[in-house]
N, C-alpha and C. Protein backbone atom coordinates (compact mmCIF):
# COMPACT_ATOMS: atom_id res chain seq x y z
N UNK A 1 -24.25 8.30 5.92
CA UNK A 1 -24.64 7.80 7.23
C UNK A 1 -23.35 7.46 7.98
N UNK A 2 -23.37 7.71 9.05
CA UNK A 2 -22.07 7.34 10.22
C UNK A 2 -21.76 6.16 10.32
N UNK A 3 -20.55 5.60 11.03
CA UNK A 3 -20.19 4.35 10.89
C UNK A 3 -21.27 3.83 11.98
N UNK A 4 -21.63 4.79 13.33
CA UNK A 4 -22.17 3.95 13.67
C UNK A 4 -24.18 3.80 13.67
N UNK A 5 -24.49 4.96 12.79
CA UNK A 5 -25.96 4.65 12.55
C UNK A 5 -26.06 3.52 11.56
N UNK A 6 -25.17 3.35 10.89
CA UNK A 6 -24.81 1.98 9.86
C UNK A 6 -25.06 0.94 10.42
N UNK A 7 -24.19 0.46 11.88
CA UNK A 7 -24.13 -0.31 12.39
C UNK A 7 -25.46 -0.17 13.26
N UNK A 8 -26.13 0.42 13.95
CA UNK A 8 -27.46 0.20 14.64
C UNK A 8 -28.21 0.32 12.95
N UNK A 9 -28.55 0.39 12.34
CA UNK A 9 -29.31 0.24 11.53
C UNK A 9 -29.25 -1.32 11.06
N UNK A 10 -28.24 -1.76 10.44
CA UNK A 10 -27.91 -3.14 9.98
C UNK A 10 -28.08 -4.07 11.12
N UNK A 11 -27.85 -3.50 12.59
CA UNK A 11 -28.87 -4.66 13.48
C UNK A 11 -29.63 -4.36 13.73
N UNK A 12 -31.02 -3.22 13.66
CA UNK A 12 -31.77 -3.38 13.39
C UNK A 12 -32.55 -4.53 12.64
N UNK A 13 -31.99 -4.64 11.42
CA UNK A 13 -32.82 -4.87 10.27
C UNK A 13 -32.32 -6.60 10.86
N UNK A 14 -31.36 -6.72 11.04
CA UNK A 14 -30.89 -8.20 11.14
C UNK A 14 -32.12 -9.02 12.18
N UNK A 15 -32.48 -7.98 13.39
CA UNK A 15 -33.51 -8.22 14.32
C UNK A 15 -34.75 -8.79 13.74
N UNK A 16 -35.15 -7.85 12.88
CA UNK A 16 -36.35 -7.52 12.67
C UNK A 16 -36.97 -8.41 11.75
N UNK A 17 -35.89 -9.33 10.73
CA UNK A 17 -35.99 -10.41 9.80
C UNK A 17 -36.83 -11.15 10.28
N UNK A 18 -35.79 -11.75 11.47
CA UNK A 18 -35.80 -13.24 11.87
C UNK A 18 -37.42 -13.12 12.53
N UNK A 19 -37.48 -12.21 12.87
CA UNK A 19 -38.73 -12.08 13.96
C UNK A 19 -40.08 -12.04 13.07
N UNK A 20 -39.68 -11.64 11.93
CA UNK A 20 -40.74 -11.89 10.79
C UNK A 20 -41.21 -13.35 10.29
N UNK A 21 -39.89 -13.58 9.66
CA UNK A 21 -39.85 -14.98 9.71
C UNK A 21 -40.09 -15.78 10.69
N UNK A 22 -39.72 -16.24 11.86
CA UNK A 22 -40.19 -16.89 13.05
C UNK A 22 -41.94 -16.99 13.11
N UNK A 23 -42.09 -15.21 13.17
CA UNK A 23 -43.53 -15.33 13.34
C UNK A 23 -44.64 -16.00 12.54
N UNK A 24 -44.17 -15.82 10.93
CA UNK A 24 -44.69 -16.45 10.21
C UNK A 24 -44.53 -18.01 9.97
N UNK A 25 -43.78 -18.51 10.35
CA UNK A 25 -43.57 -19.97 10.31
C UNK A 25 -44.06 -20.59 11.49
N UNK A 26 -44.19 -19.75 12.46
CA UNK A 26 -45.12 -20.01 13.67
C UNK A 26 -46.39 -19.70 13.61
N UNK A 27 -46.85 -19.31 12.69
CA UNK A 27 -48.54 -18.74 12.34
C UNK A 27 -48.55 -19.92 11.72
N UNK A 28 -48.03 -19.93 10.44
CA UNK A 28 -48.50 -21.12 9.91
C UNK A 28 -48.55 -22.70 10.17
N UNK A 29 -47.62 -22.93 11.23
CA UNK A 29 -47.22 -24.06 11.96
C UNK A 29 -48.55 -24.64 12.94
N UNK A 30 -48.58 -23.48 13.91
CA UNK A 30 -50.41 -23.32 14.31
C UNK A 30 -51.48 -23.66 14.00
N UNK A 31 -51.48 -22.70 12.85
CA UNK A 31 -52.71 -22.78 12.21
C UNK A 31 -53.12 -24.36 11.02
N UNK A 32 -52.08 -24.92 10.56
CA UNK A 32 -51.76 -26.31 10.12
C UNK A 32 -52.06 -27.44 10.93
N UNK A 33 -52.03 -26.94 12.23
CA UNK A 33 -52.54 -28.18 13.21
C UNK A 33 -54.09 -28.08 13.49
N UNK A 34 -54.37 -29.55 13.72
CA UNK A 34 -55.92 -29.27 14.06
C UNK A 34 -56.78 -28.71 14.54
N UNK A 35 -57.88 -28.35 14.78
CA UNK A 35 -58.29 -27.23 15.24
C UNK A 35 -57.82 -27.28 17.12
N UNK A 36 -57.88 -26.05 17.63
CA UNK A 36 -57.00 -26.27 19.34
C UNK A 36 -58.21 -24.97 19.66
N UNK A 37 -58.29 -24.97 21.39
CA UNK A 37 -58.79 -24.35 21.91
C UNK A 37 -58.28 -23.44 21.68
N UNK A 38 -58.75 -21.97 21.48
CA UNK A 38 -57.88 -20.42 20.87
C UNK A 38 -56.85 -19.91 21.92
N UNK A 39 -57.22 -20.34 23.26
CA UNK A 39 -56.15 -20.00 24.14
C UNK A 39 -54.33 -20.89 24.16
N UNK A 40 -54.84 -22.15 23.38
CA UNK A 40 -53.60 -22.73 23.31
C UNK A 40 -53.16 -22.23 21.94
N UNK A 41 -53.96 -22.70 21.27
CA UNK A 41 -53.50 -21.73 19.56
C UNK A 41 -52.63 -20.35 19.57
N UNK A 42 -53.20 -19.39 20.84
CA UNK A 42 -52.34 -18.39 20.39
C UNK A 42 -50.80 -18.59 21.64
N UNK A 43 -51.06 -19.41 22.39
CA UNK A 43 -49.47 -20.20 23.52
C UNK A 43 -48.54 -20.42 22.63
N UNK A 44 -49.53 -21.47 21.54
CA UNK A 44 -48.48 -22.25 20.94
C UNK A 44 -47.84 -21.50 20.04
N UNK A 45 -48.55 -20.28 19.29
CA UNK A 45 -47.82 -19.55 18.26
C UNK A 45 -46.78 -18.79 18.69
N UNK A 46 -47.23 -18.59 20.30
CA UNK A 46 -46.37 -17.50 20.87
C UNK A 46 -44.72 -18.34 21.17
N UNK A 47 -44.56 -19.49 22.03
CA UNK A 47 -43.65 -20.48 21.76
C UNK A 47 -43.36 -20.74 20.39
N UNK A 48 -43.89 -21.12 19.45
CA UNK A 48 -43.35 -21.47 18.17
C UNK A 48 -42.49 -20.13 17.71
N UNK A 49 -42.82 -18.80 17.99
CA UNK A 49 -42.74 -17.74 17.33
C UNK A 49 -41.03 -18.02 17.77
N UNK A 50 -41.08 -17.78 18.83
CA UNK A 50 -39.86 -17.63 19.85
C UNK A 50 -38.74 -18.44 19.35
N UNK A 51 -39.23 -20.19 19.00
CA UNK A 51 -38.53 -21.35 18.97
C UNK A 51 -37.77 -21.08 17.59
N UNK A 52 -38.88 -20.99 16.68
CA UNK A 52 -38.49 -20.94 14.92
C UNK A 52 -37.87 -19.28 15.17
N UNK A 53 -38.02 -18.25 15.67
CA UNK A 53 -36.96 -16.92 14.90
C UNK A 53 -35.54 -17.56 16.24
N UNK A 54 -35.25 -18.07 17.11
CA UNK A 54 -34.45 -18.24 17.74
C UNK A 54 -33.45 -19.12 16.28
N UNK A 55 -34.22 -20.34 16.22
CA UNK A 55 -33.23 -21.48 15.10
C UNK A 55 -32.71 -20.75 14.31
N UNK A 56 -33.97 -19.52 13.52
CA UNK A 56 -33.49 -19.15 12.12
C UNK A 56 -32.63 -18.05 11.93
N UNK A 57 -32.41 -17.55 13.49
CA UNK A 57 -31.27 -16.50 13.75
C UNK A 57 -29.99 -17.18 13.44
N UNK A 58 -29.95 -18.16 14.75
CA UNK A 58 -28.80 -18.91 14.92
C UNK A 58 -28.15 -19.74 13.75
N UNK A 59 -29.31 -20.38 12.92
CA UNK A 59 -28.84 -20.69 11.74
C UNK A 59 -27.48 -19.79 10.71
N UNK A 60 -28.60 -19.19 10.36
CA UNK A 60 -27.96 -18.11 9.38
C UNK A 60 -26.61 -17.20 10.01
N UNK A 61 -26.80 -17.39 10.73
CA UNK A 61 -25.16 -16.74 11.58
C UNK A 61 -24.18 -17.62 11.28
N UNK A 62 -24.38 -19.37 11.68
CA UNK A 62 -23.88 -20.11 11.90
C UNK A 62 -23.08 -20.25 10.19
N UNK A 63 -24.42 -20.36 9.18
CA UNK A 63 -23.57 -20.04 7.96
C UNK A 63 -23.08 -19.03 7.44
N UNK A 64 -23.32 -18.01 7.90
CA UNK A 64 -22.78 -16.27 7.44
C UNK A 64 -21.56 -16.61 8.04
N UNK A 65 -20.85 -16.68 9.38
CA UNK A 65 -20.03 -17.25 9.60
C UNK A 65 -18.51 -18.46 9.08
N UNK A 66 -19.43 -19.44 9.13
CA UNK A 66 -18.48 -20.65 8.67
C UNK A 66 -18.93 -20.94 7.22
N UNK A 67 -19.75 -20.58 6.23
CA UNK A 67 -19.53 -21.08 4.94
C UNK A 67 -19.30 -19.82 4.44
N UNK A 68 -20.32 -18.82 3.99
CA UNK A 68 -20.02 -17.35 3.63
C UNK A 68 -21.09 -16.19 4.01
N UNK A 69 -20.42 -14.71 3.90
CA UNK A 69 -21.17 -13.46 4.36
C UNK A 69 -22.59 -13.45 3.83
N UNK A 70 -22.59 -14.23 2.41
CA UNK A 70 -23.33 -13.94 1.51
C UNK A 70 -25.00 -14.23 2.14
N UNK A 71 -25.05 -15.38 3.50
CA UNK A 71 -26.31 -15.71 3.71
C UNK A 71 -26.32 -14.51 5.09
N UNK A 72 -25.62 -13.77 4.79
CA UNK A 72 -26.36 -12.54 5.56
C UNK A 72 -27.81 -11.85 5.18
N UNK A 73 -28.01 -12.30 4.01
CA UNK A 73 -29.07 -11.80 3.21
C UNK A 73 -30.40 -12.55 3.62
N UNK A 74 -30.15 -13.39 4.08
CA UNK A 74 -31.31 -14.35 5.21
C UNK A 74 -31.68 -13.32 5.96
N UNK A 75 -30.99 -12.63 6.89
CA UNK A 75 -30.99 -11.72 7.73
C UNK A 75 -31.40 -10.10 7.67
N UNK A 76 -31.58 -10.28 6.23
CA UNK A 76 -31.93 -8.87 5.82
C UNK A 76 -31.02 -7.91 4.85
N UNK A 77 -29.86 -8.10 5.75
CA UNK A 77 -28.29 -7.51 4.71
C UNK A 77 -27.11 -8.37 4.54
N UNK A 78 -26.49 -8.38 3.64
CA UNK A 78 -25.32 -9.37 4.05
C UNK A 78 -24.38 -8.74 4.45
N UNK A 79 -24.09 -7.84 5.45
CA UNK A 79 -22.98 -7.02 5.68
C UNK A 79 -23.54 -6.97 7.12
N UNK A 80 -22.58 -7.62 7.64
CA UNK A 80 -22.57 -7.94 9.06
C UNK A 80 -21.84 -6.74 9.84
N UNK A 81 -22.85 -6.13 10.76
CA UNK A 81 -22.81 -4.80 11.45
C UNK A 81 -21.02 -5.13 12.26
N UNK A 82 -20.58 -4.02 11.86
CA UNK A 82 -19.14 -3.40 12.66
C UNK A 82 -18.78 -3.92 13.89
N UNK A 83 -19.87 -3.51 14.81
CA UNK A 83 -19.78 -4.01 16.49
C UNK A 83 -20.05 -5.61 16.46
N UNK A 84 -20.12 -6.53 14.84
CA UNK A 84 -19.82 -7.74 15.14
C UNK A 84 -18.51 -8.38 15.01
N UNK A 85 -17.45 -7.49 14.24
CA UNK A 85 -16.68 -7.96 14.18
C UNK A 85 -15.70 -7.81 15.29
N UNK A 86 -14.41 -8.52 14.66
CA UNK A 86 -13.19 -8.47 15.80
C UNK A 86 -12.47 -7.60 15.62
N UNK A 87 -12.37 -6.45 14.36
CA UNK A 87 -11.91 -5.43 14.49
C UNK A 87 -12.38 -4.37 15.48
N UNK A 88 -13.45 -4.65 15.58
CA UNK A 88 -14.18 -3.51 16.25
C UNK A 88 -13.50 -3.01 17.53
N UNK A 89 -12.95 -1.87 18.18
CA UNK A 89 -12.85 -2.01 19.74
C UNK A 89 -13.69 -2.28 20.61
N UNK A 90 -13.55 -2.66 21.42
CA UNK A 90 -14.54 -2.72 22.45
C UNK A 90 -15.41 -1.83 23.38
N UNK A 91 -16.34 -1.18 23.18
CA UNK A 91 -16.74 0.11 24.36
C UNK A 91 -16.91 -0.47 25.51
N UNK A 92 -16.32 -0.20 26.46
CA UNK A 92 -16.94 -0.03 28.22
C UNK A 92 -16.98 0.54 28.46
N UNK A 93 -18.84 0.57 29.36
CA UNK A 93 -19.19 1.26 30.18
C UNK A 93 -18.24 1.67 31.85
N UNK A 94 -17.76 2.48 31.98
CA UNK A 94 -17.38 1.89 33.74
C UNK A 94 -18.53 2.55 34.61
């Protein structure tokens, strides 16, 4: 695979985690609360969804980052896509 289907693939997958996770911790977060009119039930999942994969992105970066690569695996892979690093050049569009 190319360096850079590697790299759209591995953010792919990095995407696609959190959004799993989020959703599910927002289903269950929902559905744990007392019973709600179905129109707020599915608001609130839709906000929760958003709130919890936003944290659990930012999280796991925050430690892939500053403690080690290794909780890249939160994320799906622990090998943090190319176009994140600082080696990378930069593409511009002009």
């Amino acid at each position: 695979m190319s360096n850079a289907a590697s790299a759209l693939w591995a953010s792919i997958v990095r995407t696609i985690v959190p959004l799993i996770v989020g959703g599910a911790i927002s289903w269950l977060t929902a559905h744990g609360i007392a019973p709600l009119d179905t129109s707020l039930q599915d608001n609130l999942t839709l906000v929760l969804t958003v709130a919890f994969t936003g944290l659990y992105y930012v999280g796991v970066r925050l430690l892939e980052t500053y403690v080690t690569p290794q909780f890249g695996w939160l994320l799906g892979l622990a090998k943090t896509p190319v176009a994140y690093t600082p080696e990378s050049p930069a593409k511009h569009v002009a």
